[in-house]
PDB file of N, CA and C in Angstrom:
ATOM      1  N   UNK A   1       0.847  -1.169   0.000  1.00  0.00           N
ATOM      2  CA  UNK A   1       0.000   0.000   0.000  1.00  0.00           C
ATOM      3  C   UNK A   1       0.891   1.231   0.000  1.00  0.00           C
ATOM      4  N   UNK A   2       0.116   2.333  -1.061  1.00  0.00           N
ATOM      5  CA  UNK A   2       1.338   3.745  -1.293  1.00  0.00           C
ATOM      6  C   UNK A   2       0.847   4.486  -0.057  1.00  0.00           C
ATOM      7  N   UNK A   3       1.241   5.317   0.728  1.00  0.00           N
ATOM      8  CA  UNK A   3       0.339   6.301   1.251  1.00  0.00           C
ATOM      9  C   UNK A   3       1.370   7.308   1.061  1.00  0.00           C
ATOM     10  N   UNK A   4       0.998   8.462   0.924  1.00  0.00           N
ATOM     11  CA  UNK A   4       1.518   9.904   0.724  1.00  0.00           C
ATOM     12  C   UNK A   4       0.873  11.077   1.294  1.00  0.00           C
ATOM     13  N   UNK A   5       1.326  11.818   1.544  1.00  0.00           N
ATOM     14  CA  UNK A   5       0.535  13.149   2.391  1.00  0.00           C
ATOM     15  C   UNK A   5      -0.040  13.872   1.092  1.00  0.00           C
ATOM     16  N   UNK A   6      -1.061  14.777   1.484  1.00  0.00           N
ATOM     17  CA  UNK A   6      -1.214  15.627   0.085  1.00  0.00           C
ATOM     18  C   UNK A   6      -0.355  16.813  -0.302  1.00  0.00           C
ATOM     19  N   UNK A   7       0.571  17.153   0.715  1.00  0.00           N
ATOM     20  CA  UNK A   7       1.576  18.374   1.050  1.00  0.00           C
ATOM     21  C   UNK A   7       2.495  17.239  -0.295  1.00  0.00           C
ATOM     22  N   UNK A   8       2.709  16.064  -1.026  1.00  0.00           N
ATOM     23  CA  UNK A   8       3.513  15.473  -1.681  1.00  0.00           C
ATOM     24  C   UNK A   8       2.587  15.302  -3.144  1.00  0.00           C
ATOM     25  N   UNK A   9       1.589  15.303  -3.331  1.00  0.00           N
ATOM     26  CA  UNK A   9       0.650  15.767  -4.073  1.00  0.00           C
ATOM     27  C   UNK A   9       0.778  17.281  -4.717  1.00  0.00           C
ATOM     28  N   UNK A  10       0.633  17.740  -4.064  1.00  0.00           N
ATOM     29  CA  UNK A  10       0.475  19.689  -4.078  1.00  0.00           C
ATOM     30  C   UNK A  10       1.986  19.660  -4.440  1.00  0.00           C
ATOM     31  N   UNK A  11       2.685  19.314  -3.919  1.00  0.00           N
ATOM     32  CA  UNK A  11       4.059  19.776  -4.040  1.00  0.00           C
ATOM     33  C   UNK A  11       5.218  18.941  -5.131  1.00  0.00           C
ATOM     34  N   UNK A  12       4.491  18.132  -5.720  1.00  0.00           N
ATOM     35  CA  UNK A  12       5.365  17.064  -6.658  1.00  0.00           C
ATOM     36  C   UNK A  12       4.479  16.255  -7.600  1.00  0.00           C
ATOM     37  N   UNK A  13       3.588  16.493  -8.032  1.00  0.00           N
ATOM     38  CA  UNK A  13       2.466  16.013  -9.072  1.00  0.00           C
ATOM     39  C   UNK A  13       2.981  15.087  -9.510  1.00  0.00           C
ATOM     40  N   UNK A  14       4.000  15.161 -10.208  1.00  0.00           N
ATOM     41  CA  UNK A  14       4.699  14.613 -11.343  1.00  0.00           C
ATOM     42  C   UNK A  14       5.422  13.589 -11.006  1.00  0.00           C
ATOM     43  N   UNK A  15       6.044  13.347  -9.606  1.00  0.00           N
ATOM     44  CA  UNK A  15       6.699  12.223  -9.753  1.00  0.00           C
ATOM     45  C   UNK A  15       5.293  11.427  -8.724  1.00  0.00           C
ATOM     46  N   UNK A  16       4.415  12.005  -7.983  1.00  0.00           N
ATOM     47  CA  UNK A  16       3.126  11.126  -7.909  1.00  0.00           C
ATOM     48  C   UNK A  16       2.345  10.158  -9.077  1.00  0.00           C
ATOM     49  N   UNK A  17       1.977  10.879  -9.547  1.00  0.00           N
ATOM     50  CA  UNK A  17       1.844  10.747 -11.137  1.00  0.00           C
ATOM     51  C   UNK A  17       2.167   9.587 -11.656  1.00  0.00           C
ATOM     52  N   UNK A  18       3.643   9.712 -11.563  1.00  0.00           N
ATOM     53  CA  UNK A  18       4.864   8.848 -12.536  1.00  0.00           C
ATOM     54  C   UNK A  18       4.440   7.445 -11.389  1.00  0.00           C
ATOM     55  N   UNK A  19       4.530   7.622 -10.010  1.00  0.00           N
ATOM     56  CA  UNK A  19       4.394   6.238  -8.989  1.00  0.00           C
ATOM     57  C   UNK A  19       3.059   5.837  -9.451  1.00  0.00           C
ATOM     58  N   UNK A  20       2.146   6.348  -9.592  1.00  0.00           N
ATOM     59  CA  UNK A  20       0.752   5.919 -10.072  1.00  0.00           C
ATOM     60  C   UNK A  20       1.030   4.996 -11.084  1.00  0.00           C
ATOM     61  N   UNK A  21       1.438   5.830 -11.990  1.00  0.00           N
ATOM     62  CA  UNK A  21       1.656   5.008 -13.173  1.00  0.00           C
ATOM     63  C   UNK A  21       2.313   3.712 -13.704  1.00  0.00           C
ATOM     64  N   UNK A  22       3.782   3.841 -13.181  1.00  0.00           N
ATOM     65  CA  UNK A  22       4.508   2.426 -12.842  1.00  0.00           C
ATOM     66  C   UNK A  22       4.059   1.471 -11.953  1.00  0.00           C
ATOM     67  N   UNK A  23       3.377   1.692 -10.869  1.00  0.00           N
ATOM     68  CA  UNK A  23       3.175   0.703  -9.755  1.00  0.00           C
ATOM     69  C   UNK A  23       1.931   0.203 -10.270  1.00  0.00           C
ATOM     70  N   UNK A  24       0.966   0.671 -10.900  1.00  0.00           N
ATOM     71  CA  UNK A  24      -0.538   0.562 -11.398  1.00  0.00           C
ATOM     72  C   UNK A  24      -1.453   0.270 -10.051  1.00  0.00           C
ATOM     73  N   UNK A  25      -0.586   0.514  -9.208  1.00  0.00           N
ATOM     74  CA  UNK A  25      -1.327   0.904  -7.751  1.00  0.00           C
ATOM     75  C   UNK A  25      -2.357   1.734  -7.036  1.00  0.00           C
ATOM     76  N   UNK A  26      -3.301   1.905  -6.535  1.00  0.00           N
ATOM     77  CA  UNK A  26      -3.922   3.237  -5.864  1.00  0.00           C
ATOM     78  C   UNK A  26      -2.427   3.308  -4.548  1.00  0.00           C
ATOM     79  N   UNK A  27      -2.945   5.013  -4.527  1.00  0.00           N
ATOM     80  CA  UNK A  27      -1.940   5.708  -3.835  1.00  0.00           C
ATOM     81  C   UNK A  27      -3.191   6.174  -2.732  1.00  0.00           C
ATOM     82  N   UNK A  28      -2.964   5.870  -1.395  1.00  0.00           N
ATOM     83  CA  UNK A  28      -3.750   6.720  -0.286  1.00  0.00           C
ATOM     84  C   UNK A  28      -2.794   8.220  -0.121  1.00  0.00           C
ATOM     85  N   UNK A  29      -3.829   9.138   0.003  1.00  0.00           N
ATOM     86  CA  UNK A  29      -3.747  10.324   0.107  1.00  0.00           C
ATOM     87  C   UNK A  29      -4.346  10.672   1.409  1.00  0.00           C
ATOM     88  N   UNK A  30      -3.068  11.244   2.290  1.00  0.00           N
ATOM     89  CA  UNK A  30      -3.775  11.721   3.692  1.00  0.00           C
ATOM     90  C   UNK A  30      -3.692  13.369   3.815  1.00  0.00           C
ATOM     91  N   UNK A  31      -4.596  13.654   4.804  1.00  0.00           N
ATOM     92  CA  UNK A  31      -4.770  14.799   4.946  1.00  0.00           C
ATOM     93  C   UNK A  31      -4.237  15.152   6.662  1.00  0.00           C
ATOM     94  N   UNK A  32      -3.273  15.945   7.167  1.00  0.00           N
ATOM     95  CA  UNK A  32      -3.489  15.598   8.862  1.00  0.00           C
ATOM     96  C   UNK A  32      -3.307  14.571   9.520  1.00  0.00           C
ATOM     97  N   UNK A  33      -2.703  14.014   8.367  1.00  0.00           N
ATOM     98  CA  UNK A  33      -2.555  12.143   9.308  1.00  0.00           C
ATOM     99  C   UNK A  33      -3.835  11.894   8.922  1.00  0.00           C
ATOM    100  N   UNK A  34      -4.604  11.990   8.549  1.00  0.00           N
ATOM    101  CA  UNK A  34      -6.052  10.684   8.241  1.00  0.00           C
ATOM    102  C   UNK A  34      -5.993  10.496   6.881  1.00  0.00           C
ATOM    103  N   UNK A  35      -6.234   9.440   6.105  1.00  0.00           N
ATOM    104  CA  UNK A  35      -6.986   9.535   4.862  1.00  0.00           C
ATOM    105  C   UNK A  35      -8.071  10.310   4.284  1.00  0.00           C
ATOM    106  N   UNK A  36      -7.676  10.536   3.313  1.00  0.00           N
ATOM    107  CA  UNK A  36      -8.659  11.520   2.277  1.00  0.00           C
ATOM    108  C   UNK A  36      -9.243  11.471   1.599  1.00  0.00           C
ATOM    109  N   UNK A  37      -8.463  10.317   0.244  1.00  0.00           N
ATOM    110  CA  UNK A  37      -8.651  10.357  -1.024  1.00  0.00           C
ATOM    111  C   UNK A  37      -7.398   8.962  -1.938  1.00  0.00           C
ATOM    112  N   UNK A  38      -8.216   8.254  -3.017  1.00  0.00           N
ATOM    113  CA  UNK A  38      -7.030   7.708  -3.484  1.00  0.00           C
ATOM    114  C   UNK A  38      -6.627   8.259  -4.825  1.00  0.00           C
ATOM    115  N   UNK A  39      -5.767   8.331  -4.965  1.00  0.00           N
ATOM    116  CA  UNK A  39      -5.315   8.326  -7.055  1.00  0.00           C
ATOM    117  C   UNK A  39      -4.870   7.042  -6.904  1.00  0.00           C
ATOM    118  N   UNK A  40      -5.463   7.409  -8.359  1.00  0.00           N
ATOM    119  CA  UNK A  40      -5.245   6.121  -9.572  1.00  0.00           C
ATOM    120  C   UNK A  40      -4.840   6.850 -10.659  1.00  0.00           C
ATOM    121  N   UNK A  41      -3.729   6.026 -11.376  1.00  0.00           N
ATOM    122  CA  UNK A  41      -3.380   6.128 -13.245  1.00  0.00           C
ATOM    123  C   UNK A  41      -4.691   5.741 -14.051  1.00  0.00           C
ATOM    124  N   UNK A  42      -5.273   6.413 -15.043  1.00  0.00           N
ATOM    125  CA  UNK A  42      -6.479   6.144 -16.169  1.00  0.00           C
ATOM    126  C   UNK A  42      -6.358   4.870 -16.163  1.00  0.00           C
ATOM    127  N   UNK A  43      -5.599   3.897 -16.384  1.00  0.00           N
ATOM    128  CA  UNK A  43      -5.566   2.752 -16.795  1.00  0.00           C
ATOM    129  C   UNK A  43      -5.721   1.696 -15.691  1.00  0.00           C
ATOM    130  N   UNK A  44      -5.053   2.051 -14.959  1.00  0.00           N
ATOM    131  CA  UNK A  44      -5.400   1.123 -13.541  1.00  0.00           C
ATOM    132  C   UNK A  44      -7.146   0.712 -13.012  1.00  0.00           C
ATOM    133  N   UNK A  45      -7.708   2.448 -13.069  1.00  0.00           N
ATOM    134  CA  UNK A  45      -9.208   2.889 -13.004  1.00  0.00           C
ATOM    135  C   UNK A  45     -10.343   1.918 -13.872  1.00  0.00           C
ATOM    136  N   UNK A  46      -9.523   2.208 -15.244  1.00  0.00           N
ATOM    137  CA  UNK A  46     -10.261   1.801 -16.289  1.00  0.00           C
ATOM    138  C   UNK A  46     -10.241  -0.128 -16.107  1.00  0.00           C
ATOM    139  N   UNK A  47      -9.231  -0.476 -15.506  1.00  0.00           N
ATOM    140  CA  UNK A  47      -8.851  -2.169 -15.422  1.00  0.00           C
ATOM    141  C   UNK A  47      -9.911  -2.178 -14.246  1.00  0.00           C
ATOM    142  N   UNK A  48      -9.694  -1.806 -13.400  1.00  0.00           N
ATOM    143  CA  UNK A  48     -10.658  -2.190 -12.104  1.00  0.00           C
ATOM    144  C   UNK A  48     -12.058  -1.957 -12.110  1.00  0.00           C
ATOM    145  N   UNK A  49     -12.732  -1.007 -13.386  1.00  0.00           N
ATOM    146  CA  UNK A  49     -14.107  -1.123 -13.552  1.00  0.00           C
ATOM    147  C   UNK A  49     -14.377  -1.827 -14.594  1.00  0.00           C
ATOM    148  N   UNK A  50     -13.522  -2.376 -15.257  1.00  0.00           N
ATOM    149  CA  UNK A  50     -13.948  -3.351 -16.216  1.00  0.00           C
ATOM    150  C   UNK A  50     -14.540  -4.948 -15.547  1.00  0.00           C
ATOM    151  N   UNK A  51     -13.055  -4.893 -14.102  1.00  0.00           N
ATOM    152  CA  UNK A  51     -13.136  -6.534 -13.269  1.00  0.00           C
ATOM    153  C   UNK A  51     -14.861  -6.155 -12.792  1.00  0.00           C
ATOM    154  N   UNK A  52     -14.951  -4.684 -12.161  1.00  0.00           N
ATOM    155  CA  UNK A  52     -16.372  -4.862 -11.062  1.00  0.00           C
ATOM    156  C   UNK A  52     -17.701  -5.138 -12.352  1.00  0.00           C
ATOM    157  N   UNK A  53     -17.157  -4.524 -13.611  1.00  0.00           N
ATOM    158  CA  UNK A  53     -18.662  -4.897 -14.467  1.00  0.00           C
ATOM    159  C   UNK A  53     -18.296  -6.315 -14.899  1.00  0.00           C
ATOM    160  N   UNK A  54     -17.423  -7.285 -14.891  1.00  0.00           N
ATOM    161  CA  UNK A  54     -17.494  -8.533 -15.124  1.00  0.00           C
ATOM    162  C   UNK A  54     -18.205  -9.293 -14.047  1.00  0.00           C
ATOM    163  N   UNK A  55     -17.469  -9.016 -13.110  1.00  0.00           N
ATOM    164  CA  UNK A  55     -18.314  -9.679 -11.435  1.00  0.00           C
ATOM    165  C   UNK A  55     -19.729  -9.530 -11.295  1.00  0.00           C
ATOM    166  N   UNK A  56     -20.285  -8.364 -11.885  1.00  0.00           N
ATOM    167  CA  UNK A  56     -21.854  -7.948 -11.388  1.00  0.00           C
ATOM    168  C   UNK A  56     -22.398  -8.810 -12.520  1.00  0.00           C
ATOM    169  N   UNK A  57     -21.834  -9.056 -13.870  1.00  0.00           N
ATOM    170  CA  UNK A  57     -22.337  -9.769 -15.187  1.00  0.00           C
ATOM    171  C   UNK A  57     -22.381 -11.499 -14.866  1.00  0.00           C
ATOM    172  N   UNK A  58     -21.438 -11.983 -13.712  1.00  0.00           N
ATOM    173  CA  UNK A  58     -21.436 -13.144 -13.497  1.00  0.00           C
ATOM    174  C   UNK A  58     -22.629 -13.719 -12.495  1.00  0.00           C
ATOM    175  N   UNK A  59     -22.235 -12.321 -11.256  1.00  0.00           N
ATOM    176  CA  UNK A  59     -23.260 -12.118 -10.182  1.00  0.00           C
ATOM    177  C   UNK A  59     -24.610 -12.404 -11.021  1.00  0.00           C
ATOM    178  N   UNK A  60     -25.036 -11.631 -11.455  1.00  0.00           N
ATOM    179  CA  UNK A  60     -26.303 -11.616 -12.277  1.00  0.00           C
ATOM    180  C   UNK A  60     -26.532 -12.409 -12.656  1.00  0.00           C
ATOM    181  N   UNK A  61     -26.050 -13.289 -13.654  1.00  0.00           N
ATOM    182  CA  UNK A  61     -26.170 -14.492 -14.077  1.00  0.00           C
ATOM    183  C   UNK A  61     -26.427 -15.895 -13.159  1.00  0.00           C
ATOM    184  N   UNK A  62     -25.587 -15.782 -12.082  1.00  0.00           N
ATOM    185  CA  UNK A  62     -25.737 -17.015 -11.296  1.00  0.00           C
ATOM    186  C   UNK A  62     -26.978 -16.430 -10.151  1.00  0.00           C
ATOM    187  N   UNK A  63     -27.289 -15.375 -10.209  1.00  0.00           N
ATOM    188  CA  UNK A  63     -28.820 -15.091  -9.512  1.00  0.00           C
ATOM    189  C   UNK A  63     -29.909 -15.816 -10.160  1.00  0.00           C
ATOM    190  N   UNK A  64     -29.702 -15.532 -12.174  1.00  0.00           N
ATOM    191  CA  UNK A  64     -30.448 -16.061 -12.553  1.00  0.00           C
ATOM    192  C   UNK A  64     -31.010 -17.510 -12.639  1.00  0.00           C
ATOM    193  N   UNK A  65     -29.607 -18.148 -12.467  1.00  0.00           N
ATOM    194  CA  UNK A  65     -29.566 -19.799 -12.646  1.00  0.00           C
ATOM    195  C   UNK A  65     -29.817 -20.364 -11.436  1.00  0.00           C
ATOM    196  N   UNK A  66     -30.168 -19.599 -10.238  1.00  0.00           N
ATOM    197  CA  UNK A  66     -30.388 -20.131  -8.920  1.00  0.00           C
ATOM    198  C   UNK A  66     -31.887 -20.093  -8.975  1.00  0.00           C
ATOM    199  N   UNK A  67     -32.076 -18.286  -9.718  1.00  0.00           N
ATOM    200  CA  UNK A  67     -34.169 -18.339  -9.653  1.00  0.00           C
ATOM    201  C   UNK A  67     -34.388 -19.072 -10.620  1.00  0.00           C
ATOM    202  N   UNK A  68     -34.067 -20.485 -11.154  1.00  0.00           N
ATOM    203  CA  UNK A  68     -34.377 -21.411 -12.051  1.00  0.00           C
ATOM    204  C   UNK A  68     -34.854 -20.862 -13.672  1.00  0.00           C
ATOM    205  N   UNK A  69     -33.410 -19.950 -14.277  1.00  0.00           N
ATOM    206  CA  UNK A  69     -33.416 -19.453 -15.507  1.00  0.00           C
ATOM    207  C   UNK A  69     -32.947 -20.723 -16.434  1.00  0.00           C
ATOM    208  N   UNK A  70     -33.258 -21.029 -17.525  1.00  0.00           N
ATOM    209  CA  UNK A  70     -32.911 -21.686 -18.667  1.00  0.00           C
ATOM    210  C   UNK A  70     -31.428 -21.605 -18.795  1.00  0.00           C
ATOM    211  N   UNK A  71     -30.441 -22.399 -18.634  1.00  0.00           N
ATOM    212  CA  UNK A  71     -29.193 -22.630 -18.808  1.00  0.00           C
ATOM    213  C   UNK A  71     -28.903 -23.623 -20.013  1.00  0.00           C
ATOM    214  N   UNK A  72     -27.646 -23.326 -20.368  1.00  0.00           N
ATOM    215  CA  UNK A  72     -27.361 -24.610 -21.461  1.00  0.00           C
ATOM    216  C   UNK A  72     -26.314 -24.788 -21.431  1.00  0.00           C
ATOM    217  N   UNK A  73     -25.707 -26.165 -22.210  1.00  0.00           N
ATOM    218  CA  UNK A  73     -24.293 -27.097 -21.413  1.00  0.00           C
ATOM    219  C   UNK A  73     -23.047 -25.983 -22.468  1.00  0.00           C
ATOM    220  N   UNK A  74     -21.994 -26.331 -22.052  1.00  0.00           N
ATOM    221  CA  UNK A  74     -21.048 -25.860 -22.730  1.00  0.00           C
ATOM    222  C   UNK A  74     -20.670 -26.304 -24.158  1.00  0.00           C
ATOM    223  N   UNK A  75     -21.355 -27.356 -24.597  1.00  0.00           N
ATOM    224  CA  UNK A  75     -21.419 -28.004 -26.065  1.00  0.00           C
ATOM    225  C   UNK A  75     -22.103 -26.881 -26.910  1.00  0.00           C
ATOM    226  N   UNK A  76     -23.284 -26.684 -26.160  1.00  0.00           N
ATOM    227  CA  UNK A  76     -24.522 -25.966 -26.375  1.00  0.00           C
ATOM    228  C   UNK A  76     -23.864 -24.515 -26.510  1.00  0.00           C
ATOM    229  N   UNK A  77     -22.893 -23.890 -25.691  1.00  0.00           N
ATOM    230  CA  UNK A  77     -22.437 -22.826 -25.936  1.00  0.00           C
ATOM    231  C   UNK A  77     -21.747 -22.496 -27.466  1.00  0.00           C
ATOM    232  N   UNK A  78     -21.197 -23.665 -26.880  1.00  0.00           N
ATOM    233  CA  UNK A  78     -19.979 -23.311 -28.261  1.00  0.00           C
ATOM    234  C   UNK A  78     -20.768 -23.331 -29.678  1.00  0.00           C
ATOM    235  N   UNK A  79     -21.675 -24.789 -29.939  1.00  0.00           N
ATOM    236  CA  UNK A  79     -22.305 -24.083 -31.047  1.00  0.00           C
ATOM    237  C   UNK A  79     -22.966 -23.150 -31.117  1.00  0.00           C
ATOM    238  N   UNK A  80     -23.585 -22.540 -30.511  1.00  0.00           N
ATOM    239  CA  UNK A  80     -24.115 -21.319 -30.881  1.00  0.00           C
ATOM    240  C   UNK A  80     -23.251 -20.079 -30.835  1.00  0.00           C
ATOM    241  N   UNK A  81     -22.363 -20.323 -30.293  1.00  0.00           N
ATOM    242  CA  UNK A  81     -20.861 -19.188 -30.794  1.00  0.00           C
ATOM    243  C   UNK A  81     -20.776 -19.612 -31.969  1.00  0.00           C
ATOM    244  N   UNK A  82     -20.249 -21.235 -32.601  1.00  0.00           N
ATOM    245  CA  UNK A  82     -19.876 -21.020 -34.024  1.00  0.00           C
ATOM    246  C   UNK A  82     -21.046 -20.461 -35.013  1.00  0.00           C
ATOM    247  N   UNK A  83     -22.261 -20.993 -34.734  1.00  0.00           N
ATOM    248  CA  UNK A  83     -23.228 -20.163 -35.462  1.00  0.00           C
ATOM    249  C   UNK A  83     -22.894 -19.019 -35.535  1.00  0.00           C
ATOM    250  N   UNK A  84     -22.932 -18.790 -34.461  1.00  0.00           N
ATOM    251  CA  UNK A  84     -22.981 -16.483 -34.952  1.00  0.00           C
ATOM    252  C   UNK A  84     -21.757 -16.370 -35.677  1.00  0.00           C
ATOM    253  N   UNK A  85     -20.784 -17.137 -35.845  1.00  0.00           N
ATOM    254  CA  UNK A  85     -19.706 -16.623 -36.305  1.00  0.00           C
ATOM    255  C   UNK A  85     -19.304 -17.577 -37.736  1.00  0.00           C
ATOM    256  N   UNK A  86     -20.196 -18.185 -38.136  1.00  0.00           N
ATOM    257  CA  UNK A  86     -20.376 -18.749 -39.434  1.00  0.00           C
ATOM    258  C   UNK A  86     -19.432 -20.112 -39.728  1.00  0.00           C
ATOM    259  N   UNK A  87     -18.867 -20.678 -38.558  1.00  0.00           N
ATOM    260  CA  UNK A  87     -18.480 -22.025 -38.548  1.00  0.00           C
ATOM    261  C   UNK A  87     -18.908 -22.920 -38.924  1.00  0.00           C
ATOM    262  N   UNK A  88     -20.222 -22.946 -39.031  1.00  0.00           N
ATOM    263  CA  UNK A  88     -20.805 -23.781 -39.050  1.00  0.00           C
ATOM    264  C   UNK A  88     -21.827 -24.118 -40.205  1.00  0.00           C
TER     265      UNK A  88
END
């Protein structure tokens, strides 16, 4: 875990910034000794809301297959992938 004061923020952007970026880490940002705030690099951000909309897409799904939704086997998957994609 990064933690940094914001007096290192305010006062050095750039090599914050640069640690964001290489580490692909969140950085805690304190204020007074407490936490404040985290940065993140665009890309780090963008990776970690991609994982939470996969999880809620799985979540969802296995809600459905528990309230007794129509499922089909993995044979069943695949052809109908090659269908859409003209394998077949």
């Amino acid at each position: 875990m990064i933690i940094k004061a914001s007096a290192a923020l305010r006062n050095d952007y750039t090599s914050i910034s640069n640690l964001a970026k290489t580490t692909k880490e969140p950085i805690y940002i304190t204020k007074n000794g407490e936490g404040d705030m985290v940065l993140m690099s665009i890309d780090a951000f963008e990776k970690r809301e991609q994982v939470l909309k996969l999880r809620a897409k799985v979540l969802q799904a296995e809600e459905e297959r528990i309230s007794g939704a129509k499922t089909m086997s993995v044979s069943e998957a695949r052809k109908k992938l090659r269908e859409r994609v003209g394998e077949i």
